[in-house]
N, C-alpha and C. Protein backbone atom coordinates (compact mmCIF):
# COMPACT_ATOMS: atom_id res chain seq x y z
N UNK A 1 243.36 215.13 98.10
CA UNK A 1 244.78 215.36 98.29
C UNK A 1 245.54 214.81 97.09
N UNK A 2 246.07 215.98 96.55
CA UNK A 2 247.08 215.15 95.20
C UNK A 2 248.49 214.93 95.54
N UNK A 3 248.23 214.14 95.41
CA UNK A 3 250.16 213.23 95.34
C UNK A 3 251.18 213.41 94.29
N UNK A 4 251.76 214.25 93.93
CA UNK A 4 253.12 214.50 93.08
C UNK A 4 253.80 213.95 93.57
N UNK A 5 255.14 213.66 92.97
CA UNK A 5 256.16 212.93 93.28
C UNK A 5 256.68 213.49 94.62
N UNK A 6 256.81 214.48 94.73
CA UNK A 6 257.59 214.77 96.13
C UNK A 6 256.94 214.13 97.45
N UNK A 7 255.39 214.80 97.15
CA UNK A 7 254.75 213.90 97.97
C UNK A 7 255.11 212.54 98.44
N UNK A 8 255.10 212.05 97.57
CA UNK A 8 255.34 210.24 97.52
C UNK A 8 257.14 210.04 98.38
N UNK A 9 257.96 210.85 97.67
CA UNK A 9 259.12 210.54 98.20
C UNK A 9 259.15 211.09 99.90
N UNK A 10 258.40 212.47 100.80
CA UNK A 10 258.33 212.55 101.40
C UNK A 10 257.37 211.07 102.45
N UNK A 11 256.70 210.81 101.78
CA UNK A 11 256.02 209.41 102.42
C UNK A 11 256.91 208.90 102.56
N UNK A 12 257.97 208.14 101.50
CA UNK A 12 258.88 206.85 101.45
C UNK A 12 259.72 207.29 102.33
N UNK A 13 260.18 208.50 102.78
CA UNK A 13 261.37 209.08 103.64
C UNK A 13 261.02 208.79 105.19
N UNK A 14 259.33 209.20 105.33
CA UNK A 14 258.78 209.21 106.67
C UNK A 14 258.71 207.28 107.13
N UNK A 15 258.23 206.91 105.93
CA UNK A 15 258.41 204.92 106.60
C UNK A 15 259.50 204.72 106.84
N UNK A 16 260.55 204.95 105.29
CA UNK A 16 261.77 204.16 105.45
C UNK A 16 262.10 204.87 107.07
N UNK A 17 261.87 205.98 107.85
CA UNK A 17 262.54 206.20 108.55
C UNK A 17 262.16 205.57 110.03
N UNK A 18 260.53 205.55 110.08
CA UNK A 18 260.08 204.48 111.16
C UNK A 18 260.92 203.31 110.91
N UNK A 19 261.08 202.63 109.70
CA UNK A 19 261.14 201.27 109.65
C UNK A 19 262.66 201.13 110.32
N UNK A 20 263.54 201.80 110.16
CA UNK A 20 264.87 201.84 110.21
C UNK A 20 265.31 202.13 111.73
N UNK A 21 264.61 202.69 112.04
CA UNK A 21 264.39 203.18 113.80
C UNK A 21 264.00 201.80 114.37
N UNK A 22 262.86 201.29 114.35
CA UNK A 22 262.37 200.28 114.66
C UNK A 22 263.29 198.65 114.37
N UNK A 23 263.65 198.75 113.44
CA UNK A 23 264.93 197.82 112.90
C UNK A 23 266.03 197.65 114.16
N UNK A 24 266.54 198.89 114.41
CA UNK A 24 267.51 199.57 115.55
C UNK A 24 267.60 199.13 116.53
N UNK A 25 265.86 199.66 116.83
CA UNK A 25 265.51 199.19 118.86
C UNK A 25 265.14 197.70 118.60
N UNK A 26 264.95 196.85 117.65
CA UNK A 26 265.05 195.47 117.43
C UNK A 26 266.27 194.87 118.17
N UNK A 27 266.70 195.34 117.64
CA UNK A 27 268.66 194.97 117.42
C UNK A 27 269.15 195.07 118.46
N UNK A 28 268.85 196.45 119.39
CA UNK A 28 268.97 197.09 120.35
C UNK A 28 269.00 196.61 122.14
N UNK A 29 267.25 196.07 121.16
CA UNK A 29 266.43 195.64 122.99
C UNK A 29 266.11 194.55 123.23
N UNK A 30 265.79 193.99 121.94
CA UNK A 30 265.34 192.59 121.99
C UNK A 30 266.25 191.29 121.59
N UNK A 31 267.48 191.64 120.60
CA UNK A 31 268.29 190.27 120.47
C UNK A 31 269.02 190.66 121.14
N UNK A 32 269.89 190.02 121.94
CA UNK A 32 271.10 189.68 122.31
C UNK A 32 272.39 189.28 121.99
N UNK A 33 272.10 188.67 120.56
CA UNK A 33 273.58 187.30 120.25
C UNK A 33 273.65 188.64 118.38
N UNK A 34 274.30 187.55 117.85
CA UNK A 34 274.41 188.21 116.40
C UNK A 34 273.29 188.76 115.71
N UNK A 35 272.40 188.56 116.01
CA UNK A 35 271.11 188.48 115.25
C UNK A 35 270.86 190.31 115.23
N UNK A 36 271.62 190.03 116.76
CA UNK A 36 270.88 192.08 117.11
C UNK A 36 272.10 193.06 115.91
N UNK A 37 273.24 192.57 115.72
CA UNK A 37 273.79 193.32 115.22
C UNK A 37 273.21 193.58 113.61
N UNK A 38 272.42 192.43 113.11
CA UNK A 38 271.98 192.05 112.03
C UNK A 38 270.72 193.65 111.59
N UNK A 39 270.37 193.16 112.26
CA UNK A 39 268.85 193.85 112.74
C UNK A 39 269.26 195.63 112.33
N UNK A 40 270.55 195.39 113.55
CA UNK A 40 270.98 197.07 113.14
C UNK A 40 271.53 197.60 112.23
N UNK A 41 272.05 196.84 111.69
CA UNK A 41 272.71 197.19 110.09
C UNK A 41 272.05 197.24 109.08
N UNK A 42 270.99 196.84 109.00
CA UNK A 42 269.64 196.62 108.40
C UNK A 42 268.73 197.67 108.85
N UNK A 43 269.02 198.23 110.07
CA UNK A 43 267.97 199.53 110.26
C UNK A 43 269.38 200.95 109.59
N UNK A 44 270.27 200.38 109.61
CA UNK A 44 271.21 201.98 109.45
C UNK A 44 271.15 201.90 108.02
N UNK A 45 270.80 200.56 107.41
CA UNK A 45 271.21 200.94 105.67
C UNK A 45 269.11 201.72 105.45
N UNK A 46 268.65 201.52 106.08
CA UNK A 46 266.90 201.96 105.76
C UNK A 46 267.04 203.48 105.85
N UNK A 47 267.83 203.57 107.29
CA UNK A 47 267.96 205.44 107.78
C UNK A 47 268.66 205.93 105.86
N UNK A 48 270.22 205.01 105.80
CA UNK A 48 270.43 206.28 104.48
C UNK A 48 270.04 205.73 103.68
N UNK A 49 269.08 205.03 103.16
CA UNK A 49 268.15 204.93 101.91
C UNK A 49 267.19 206.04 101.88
N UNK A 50 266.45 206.24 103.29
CA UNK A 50 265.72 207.46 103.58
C UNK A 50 266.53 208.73 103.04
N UNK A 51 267.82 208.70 103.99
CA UNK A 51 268.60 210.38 103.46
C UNK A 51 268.68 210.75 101.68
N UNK A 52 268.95 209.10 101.09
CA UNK A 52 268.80 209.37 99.94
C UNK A 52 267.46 210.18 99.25
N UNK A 53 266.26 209.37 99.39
CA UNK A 53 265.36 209.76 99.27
C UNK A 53 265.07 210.92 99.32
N UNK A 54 265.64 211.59 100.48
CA UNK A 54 264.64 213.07 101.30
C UNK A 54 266.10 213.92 100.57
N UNK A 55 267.07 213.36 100.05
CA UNK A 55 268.29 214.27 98.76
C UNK A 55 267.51 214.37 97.49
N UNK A 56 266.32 213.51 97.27
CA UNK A 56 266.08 212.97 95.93
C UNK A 56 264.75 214.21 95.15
N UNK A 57 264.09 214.51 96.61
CA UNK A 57 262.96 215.51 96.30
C UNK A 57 263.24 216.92 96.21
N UNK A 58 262.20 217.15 94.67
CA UNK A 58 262.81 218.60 94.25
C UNK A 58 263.51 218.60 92.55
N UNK A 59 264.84 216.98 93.26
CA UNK A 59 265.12 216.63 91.77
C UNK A 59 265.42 216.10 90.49
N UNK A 60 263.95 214.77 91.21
CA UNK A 60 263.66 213.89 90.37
C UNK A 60 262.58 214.52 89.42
């Protein structure tokens, strides 16, 4: 399997986007106090680092 760049950015799009989800339901389900809001702002900046990314393939 060869990996070109798009490849790669489609990978970085598919984590950053678990990671950012997962960040979320952190924030979400499991803290309670400030910490959860932390968590989620930190999963919403991962989601548009992803959008960036998945803007980025094609034309880098």
């Amino acid at each position: 399997m060869e990996m070109n760049k798009n490849t790669v950015l489609a990978w970085a799009t598919f984590i950053m986007i678990l990671v950012g989800i997962g960040l979320i339901a952190l924030g979400a389900f499991k803290y309670d106090d400030v910490a959860g809001w932390g968590f989620a702002s930190v999963g919403i900046g991962f989601l548009a680092n992803a959008w960036v990314f998945n803007a980025l393939k094609g034309r880098v």
